[in-house]
Every structure is written in C-alpha cells, then in structure tokens.
N, C-alpha and C. Protein backbone atom coordinates (compact mmCIF):
# COMPACT_ATOMS: atom_id res chain seq x y z
N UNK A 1 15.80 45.98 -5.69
CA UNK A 1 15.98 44.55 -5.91
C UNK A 1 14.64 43.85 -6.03
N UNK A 2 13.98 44.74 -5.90
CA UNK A 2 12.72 43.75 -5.44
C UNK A 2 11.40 44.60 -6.40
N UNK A 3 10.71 43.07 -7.16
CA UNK A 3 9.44 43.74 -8.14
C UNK A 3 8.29 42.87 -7.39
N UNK A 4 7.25 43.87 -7.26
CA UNK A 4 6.32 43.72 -6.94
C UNK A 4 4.78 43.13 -8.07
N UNK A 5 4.11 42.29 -7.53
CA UNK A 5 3.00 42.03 -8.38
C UNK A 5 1.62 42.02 -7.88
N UNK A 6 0.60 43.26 -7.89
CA UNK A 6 -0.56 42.76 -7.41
C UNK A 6 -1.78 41.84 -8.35
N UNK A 7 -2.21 41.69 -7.53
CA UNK A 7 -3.73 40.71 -7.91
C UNK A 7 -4.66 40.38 -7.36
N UNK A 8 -5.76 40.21 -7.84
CA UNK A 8 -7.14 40.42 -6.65
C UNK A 8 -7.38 38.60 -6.88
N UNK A 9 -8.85 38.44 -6.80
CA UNK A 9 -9.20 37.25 -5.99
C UNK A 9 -9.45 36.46 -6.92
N UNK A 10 -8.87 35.45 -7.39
CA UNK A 10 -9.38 33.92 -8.51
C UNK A 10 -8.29 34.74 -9.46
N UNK A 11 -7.65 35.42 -9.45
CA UNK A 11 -6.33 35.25 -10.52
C UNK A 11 -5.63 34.10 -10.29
N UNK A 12 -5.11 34.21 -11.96
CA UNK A 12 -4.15 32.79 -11.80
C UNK A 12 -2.67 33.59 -12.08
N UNK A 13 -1.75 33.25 -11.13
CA UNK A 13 -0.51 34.05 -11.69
C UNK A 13 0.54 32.73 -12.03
N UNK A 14 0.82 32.99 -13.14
CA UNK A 14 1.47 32.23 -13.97
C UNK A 14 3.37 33.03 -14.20
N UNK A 15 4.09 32.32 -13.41
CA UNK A 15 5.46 33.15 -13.61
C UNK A 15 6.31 32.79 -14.83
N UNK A 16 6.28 33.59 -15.45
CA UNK A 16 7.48 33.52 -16.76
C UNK A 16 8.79 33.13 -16.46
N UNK A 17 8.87 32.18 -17.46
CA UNK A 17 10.69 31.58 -17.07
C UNK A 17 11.32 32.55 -16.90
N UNK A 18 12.78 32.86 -16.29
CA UNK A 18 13.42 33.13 -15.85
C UNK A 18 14.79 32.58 -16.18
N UNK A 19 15.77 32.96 -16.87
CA UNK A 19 17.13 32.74 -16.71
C UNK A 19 17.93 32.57 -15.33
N UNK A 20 17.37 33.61 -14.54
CA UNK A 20 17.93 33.77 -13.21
C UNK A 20 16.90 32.28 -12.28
N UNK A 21 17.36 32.59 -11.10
CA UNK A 21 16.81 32.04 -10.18
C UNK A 21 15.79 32.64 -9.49
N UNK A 22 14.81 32.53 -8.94
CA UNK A 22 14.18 33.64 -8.01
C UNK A 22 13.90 32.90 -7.19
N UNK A 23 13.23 34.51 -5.75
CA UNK A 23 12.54 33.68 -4.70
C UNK A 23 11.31 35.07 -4.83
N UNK A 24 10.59 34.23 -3.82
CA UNK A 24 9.25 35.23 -3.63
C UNK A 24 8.91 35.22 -2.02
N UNK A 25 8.16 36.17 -2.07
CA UNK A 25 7.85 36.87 -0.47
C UNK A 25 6.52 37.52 -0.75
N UNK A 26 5.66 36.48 0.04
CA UNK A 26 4.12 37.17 -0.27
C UNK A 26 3.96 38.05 0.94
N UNK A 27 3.66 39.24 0.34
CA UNK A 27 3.47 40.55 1.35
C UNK A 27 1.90 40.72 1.78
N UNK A 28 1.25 40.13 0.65
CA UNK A 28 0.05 40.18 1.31
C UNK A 28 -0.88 39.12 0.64
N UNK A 29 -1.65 38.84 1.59
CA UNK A 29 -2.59 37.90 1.33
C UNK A 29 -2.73 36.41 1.07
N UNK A 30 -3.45 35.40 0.57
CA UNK A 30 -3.29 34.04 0.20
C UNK A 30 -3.22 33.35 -0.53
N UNK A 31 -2.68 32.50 -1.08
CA UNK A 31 -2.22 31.73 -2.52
C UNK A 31 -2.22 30.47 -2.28
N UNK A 32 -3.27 29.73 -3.69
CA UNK A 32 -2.72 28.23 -3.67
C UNK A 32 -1.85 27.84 -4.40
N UNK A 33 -0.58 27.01 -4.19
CA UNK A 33 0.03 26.45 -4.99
C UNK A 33 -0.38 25.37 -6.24
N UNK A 34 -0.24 25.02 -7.05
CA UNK A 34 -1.37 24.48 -7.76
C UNK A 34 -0.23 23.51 -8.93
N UNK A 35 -0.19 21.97 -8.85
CA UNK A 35 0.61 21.52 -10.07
C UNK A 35 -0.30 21.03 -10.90
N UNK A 36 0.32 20.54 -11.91
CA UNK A 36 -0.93 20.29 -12.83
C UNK A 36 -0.15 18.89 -13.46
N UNK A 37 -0.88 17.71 -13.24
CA UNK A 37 -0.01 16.03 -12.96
C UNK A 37 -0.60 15.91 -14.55
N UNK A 38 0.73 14.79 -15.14
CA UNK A 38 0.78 14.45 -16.34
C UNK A 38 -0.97 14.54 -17.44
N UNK A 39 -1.85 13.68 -16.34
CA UNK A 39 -3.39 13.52 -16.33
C UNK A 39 -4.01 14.80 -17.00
N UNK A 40 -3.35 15.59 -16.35
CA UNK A 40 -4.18 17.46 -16.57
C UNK A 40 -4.55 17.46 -15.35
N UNK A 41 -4.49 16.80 -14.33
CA UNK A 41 -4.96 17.29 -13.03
C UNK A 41 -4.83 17.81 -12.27
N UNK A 42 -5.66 19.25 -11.35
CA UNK A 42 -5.41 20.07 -10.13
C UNK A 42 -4.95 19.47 -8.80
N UNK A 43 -3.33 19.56 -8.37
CA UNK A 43 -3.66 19.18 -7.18
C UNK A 43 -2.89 20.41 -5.96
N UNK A 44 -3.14 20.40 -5.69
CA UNK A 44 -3.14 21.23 -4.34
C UNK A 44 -1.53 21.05 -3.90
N UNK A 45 -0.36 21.90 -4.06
CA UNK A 45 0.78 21.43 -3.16
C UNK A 45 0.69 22.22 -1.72
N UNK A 46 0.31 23.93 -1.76
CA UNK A 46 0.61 24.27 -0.67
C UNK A 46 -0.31 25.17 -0.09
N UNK A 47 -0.63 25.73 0.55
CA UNK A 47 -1.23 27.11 0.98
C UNK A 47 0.05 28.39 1.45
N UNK A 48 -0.29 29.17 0.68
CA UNK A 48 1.03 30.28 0.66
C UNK A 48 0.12 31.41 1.34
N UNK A 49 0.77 31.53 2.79
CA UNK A 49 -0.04 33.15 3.58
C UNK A 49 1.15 33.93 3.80
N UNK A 50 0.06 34.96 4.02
CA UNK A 50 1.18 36.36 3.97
C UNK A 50 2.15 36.27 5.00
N UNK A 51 3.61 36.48 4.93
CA UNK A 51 4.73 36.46 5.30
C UNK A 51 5.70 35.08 4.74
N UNK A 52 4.98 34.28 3.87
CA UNK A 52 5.62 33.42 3.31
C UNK A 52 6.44 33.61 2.25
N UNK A 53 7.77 33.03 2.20
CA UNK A 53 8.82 33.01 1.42
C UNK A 53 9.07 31.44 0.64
N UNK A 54 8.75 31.81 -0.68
CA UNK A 54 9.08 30.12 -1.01
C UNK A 54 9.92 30.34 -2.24
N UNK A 55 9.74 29.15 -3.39
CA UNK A 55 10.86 29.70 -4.73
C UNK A 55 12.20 28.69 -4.66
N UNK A 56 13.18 29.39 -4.87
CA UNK A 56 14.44 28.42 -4.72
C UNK A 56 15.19 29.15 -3.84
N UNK A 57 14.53 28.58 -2.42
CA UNK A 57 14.69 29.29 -1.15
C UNK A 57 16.13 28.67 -0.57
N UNK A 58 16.28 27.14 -1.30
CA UNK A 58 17.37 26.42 -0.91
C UNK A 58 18.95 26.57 -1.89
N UNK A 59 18.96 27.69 -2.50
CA UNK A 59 19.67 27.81 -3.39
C UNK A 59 19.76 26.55 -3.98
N UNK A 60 18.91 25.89 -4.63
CA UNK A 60 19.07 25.12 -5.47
C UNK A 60 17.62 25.35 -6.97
N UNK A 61 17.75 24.92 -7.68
CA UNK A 61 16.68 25.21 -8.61
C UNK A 61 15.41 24.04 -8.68
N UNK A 62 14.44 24.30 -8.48
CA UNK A 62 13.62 23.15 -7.97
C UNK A 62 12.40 23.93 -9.03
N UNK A 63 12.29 25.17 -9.87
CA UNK A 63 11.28 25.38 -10.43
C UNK A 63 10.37 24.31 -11.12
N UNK A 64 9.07 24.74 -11.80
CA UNK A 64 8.71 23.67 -12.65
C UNK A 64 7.52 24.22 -13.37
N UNK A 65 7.50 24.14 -14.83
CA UNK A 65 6.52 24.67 -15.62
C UNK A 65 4.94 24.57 -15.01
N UNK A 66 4.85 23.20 -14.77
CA UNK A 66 4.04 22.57 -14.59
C UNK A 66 3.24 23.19 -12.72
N UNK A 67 3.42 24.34 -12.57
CA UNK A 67 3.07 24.88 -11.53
C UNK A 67 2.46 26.75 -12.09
N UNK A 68 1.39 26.48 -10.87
CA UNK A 68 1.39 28.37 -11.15
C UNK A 68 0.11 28.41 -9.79
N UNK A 69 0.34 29.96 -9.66
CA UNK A 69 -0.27 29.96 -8.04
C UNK A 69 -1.76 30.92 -8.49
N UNK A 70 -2.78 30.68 -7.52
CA UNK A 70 -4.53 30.60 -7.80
C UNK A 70 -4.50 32.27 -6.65
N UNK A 71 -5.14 33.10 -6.76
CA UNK A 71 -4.92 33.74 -5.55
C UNK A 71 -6.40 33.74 -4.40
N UNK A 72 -6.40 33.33 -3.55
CA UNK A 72 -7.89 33.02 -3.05
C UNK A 72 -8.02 34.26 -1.48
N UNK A 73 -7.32 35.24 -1.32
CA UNK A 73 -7.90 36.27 -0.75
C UNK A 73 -8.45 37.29 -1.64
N UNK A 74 -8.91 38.22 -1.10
CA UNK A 74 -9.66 39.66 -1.86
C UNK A 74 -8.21 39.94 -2.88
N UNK A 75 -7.05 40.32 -2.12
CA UNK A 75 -5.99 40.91 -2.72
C UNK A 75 -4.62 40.10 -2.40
N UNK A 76 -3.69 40.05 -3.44
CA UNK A 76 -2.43 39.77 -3.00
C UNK A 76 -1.33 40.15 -3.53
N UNK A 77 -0.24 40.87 -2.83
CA UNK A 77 0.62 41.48 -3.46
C UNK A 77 2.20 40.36 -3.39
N UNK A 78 2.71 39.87 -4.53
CA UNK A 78 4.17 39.13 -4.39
C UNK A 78 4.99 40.11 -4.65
N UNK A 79 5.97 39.90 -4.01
CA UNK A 79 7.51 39.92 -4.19
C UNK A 79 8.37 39.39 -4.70
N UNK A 80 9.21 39.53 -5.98
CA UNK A 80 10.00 38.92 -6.44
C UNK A 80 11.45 39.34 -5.97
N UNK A 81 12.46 38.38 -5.79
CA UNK A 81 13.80 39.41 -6.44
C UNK A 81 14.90 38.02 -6.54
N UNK A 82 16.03 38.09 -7.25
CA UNK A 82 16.67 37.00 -7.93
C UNK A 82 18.02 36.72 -6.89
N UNK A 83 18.07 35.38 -7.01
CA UNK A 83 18.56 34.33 -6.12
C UNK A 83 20.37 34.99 -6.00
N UNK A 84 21.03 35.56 -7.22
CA UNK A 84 22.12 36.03 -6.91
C UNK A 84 22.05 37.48 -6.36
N UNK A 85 21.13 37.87 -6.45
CA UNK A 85 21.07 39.14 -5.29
C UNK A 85 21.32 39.07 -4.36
N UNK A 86 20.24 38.13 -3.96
CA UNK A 86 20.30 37.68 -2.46
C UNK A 86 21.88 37.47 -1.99
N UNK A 87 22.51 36.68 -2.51
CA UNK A 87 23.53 36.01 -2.45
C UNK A 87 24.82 37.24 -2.17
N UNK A 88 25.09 38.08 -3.19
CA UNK A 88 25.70 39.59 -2.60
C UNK A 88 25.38 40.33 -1.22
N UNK A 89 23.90 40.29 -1.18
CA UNK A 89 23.34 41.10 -0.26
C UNK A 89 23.78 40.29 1.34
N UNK A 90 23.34 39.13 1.49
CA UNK A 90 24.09 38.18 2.16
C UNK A 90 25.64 37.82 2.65
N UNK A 91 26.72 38.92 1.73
CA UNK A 91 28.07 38.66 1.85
C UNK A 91 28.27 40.05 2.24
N UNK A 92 27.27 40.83 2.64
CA UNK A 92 27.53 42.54 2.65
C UNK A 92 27.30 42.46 4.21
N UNK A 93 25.57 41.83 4.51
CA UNK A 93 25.08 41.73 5.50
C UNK A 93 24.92 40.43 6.53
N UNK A 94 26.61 40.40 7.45
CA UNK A 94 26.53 38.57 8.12
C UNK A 94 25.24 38.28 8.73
N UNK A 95 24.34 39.99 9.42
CA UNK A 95 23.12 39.82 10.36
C UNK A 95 22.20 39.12 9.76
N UNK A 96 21.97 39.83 8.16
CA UNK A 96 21.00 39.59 7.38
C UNK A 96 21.02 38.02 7.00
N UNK A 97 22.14 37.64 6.61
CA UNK A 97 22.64 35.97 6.69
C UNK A 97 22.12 35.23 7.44
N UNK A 98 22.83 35.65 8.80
CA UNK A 98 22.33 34.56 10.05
C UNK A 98 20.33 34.21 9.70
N UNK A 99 19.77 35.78 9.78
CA UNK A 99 18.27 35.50 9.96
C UNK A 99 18.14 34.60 8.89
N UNK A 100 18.42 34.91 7.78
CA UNK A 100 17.74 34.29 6.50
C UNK A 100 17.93 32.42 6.92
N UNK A 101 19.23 32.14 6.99
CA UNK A 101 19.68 30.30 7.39
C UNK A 101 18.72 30.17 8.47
N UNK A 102 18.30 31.05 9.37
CA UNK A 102 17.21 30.34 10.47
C UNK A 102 16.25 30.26 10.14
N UNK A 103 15.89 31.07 8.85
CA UNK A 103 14.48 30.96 8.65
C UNK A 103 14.15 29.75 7.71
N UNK A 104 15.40 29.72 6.67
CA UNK A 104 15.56 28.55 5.82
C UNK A 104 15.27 26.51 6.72
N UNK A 105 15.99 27.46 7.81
CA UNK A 105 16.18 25.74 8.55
C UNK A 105 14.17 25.95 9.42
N UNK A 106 13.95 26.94 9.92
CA UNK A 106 12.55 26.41 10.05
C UNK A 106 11.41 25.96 8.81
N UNK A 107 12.03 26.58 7.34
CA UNK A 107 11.47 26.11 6.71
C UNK A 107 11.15 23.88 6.30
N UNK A 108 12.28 24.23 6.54
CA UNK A 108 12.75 22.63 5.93
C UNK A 108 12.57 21.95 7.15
N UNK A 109 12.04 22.61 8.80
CA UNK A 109 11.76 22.14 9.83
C UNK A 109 10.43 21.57 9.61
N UNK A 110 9.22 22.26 8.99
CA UNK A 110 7.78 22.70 8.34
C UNK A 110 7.64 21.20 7.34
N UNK A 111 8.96 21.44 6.38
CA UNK A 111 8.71 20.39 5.83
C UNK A 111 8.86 18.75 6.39
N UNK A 112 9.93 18.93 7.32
CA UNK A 112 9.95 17.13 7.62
C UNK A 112 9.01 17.13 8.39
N UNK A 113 8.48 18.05 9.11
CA UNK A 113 7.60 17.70 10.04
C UNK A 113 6.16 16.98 9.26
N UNK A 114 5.81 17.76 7.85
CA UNK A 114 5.06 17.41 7.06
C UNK A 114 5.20 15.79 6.99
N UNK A 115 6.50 15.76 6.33
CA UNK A 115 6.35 14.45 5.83
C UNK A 115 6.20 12.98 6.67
N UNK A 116 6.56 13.47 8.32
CA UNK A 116 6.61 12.84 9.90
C UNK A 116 5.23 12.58 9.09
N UNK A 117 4.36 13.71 9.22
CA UNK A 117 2.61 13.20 9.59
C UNK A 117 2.06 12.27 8.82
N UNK A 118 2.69 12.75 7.64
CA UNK A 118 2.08 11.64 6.39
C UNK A 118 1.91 10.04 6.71
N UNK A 119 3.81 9.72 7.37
CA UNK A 119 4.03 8.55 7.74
C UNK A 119 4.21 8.22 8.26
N UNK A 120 3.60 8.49 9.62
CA UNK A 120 3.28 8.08 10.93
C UNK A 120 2.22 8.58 11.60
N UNK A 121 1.54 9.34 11.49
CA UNK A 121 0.24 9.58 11.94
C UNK A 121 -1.16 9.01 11.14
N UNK A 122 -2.20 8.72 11.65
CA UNK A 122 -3.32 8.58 11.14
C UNK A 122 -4.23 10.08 11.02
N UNK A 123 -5.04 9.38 9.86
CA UNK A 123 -5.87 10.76 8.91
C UNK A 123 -6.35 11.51 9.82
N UNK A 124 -7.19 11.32 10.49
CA UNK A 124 -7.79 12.73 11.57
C UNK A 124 -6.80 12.83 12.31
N UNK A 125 -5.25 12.82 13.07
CA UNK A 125 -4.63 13.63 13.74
C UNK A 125 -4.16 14.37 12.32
N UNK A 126 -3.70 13.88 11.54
CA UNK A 126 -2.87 15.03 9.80
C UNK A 126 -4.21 15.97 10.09
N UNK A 127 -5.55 15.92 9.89
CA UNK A 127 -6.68 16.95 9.80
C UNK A 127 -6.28 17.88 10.79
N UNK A 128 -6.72 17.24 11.87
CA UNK A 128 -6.24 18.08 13.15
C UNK A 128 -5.26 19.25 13.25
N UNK A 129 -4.40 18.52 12.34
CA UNK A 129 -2.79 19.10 12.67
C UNK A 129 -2.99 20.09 11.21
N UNK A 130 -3.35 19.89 10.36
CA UNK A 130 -3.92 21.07 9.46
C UNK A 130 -4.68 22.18 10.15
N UNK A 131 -5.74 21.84 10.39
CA UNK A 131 -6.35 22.97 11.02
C UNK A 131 -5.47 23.62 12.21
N UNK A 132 -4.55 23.18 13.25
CA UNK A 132 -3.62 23.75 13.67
C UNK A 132 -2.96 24.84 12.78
N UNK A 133 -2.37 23.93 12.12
CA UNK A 133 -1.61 25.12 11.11
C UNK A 133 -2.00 26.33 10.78
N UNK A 134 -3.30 26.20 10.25
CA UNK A 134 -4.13 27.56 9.60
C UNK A 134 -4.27 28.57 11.12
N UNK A 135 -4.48 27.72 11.80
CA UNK A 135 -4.65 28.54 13.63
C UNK A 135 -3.78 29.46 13.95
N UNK A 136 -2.47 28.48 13.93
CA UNK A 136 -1.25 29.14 14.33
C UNK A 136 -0.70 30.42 13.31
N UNK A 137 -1.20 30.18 12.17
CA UNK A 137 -1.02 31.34 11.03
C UNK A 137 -1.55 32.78 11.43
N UNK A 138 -2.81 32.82 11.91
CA UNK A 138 -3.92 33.76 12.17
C UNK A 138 -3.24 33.97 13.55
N UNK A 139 -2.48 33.05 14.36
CA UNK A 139 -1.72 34.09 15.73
C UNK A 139 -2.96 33.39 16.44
N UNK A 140 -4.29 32.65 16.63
CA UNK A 140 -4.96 32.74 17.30
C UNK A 140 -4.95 31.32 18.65
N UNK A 141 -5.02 31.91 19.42
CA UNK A 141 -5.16 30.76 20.77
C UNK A 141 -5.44 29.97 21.59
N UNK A 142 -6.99 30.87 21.79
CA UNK A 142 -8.03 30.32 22.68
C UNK A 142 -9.42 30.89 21.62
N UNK A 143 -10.77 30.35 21.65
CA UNK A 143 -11.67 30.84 21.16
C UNK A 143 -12.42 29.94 19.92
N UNK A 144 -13.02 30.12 18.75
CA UNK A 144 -13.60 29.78 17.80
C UNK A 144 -12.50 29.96 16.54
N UNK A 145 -12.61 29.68 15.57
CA UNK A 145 -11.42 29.64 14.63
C UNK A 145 -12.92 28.90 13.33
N UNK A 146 -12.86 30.42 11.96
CA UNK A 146 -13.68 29.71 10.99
C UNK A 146 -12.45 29.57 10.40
N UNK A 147 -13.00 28.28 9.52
CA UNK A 147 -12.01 27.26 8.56
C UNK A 147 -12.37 28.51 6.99
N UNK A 148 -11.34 28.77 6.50
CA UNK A 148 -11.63 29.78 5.11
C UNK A 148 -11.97 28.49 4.33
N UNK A 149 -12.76 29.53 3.43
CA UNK A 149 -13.73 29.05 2.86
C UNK A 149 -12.82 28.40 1.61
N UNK A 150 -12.01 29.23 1.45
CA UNK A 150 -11.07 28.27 0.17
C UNK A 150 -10.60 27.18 0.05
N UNK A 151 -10.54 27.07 1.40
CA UNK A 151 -9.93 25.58 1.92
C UNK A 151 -11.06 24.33 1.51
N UNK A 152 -11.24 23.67 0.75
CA UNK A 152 -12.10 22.99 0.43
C UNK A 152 -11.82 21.45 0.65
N UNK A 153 -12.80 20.66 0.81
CA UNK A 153 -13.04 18.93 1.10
C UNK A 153 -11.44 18.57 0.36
N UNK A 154 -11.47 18.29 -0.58
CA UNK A 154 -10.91 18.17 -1.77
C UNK A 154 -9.32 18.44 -1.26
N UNK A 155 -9.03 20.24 -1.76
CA UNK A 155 -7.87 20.51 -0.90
C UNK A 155 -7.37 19.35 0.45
N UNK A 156 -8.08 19.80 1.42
CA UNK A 156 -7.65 19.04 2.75
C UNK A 156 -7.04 17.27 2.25
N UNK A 157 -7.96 16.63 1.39
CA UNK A 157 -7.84 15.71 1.66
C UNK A 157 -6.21 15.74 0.66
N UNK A 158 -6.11 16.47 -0.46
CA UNK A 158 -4.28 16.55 -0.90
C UNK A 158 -3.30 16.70 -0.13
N UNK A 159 -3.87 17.81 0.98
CA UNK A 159 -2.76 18.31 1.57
C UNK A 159 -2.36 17.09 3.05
N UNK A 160 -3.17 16.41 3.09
CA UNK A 160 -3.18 15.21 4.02
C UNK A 160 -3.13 13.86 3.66
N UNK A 161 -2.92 13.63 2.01
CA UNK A 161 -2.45 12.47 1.56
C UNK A 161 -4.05 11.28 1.86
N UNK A 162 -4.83 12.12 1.52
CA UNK A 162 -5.68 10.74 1.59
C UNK A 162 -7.49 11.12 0.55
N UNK A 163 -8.44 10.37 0.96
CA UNK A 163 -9.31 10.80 0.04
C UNK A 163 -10.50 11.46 0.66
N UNK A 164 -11.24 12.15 -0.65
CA UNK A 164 -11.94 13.32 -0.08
C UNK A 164 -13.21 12.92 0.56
N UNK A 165 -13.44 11.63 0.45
CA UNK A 165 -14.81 10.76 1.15
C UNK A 165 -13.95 10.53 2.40
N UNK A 166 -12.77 10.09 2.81
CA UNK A 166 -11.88 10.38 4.31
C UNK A 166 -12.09 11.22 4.60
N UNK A 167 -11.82 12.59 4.34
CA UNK A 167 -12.04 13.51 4.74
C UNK A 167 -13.74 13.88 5.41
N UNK A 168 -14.76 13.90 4.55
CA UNK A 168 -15.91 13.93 5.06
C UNK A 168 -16.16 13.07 6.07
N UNK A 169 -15.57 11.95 5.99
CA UNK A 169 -15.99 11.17 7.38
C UNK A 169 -15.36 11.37 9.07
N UNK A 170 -14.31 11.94 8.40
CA UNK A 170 -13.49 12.55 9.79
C UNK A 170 -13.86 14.04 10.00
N UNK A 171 -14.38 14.91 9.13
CA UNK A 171 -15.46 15.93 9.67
C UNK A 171 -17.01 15.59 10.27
N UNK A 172 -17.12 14.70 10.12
CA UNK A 172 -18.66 14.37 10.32
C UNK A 172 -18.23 13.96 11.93
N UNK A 173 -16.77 12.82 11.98
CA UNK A 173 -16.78 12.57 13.11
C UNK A 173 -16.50 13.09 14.44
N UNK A 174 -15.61 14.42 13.95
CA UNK A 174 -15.44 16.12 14.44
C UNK A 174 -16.48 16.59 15.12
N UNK A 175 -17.33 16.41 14.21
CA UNK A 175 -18.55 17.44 14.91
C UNK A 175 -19.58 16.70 15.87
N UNK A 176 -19.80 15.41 15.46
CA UNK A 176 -20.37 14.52 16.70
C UNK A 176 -19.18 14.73 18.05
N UNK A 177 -18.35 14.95 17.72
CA UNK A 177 -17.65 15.06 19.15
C UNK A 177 -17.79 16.75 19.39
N UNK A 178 -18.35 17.57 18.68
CA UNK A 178 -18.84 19.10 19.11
C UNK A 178 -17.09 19.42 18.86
N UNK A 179 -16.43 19.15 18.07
CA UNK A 179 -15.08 20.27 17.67
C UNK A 179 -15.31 21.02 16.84
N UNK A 180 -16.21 20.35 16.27
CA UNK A 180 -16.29 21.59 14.74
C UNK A 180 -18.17 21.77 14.64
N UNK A 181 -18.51 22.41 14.15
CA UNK A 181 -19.95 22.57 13.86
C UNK A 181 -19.75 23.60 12.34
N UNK A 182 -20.46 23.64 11.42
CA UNK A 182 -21.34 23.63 10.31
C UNK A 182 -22.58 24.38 10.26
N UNK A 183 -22.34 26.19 10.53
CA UNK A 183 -23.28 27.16 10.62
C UNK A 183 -23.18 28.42 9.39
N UNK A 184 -24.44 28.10 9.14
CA UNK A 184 -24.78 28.99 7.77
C UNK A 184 -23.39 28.45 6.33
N UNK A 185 -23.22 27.30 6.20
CA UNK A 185 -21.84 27.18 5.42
C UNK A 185 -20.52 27.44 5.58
N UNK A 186 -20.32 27.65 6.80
CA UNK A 186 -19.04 28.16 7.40
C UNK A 186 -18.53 27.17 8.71
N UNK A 187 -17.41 26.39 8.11
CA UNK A 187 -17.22 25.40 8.99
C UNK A 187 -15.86 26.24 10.45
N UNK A 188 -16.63 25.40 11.62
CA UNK A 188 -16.47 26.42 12.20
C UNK A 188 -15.74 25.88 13.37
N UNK A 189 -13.91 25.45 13.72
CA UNK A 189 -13.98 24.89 14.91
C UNK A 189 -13.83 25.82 16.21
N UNK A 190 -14.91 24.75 17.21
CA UNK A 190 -15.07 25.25 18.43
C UNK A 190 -14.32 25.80 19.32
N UNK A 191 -13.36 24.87 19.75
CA UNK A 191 -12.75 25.63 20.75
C UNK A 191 -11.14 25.16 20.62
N UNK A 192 -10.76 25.90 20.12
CA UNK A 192 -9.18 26.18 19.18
C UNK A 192 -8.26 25.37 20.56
N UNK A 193 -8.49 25.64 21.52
CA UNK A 193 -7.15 25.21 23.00
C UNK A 193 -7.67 23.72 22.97
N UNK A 194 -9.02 23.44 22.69
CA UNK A 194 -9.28 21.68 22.99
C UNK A 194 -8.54 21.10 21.94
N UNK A 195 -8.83 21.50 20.98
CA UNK A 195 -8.50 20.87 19.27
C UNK A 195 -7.35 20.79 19.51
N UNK A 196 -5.82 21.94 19.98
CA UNK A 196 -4.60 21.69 20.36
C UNK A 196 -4.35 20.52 21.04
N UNK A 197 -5.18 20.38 22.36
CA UNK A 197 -4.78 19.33 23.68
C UNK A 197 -5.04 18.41 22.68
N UNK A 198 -5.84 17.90 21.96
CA UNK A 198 -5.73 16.48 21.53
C UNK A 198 -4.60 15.88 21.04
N UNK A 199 -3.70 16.44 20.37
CA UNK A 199 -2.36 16.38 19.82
C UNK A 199 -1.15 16.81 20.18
N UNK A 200 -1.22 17.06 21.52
CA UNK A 200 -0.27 17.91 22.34
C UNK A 200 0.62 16.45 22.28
N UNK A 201 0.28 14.91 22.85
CA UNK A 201 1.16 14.27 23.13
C UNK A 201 1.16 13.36 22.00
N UNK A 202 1.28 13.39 20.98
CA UNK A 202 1.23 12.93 19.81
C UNK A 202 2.55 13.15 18.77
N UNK A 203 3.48 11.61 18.94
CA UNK A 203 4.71 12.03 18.89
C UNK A 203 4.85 11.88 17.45
C-alpha cells in the first residue's frame, strides 16, 4: 500500500496530482511546507519532522497546487499511500481505527492550539512556544537545545504571524535575559526547563 520517496537536502518535492486522495508519513527526516501566495511569494506553512503524518488526514480533500515541500535535513524518506486504502484497512482493523482517530484528534488538538496562540498570546510567548515545539520534537528536557539552522528569522516570524524585524527584537531580547546566546552562528537556547517555566502558566 505504501510508495516510498527518497531525497537528500534542498530538494524540492513537488507531488503530482492525483485522482485519488492521499496521505503521507514522513519516515525520515525534515520538510518545509512551502505555499506560494497569488504575489509569487514563499511562505512558510509548516515544519514536517519525522513521524509526521499530514495530506488529507481529515478525510476531506484540502490539497492545493499551489504547495510543494523543500527538504532541509541531509536525507528524507516519504510515504505515500491513498486515502481509500486507508479506509478498507480501517474496516478490517477496529485497533488500527481507534489509534489512527486519536492521532487525528491530537492532530487538530496541534492545530487549535496553534490558532489559541496567534489570538491570544503576545509575540515572544508564540516564539517561546515555537521553540518549545522544536524541543519537545527532539524528546529533549533539561539542558541546551541548538535552534536548526533551517529555521530561519523569516520562517519564525510566518510561523508566528508577525514580522521578521519582531522577531529580531524578541531574540535580541532573549539573550539579554541569557535564554538564548549566539555562538559561532548557531543560535543556541540555554536552558530548555527555564524557557518551559516561563509559559507553564500561560493560559
């Protein structure tokens, strides 16, 4: 059921229409989502890491020409396989069912939570709460945490709804408070459990 696609680092993978529906399952590595606005312009929708499932995850069709994914690790291997598969495979397997709807509902958990931050939080807790994200991805807890390098000014400031001179000013103001520091080009935050506590009660 399932086709595989590798690709190394600054490919652009561009998916061919499809009659069917699909979903995808990145098995390995990192991907930017990438639309391209009436303008011709790059903007940033998502960061896709390995174990991510996206596509028309909601059985509904949400594709769009106007998209195609950048690959920004060394290597990355996708997974394809089509939306009525699933759908059989799902009426064979109730176990396989149950997991998939829980994973669907934490997805769409991911998303309102997104859209909470947008419109109700201010720009450096959304930063904050980005760099969380990437944290919690890597599994990591306590310690130092480097920001990948792909992740750029620019990016951050799309994926946080605001502008990329915001952004520099709420890193600048980061690091006067010693959360983040800026060694050899590698932005670098300090101490991953403080950066959490700041946003722990942050409703």
């Amino acid at each position: 059921m399932k086709k595989f696609q590798k690709s190394k680092k600054s490919e652009i993978i561009e998916l061919p229409y499809s009659v069917k529906d699909r979903i995808f399952f990145l098995k390995k590595g990192v991907l930017k989502l990438i639309r391209i606005t009436e303008d011709g312009e790059e903007v940033l929708q998502d960061i896709i890491q390995k174990g991510d499932l996206f596509g028309e995850i909601g059985f509904e069709n949400n594709s769009s020409a106007s998209e195609f994914m950048k690959v920004v690790s060394e290597e990355a291997i996708l997974c394809m396989f089509y939306r009525d598969r699933l759908e059989e495979i799902m009426l064979q397997k109730p176990d396989f069912a149950i997991t998939y709807i829980k994973f669907i509902g934490f997805q769409f958990t991911k998303i309102k939570n997104s859209y909470k931050n947008i419109l109700f939080k201010d720009a450096k807790t959304r930063l904050i709460l980005l760099f969380i994200t990437l944290i919690e991805s890597e599994k990591i807890n306590n310690g130092q945490f480097i920001i990948p390098k792909y992740l750029t000014q620019k990016d951050m400031a799309q994926l946080i709804c605001t502008t990329r001179q915001t952004v520099i000013s709420l890193l600048h103001e980061l690091q006067k408070e010693q959360l983040v520091s800026n060694i050899d080009n590698n932005m670098i935050i300090n101490d991953v459990e403080k950066l959490k506590k700041l946003v722990e009660n942050v409703k």
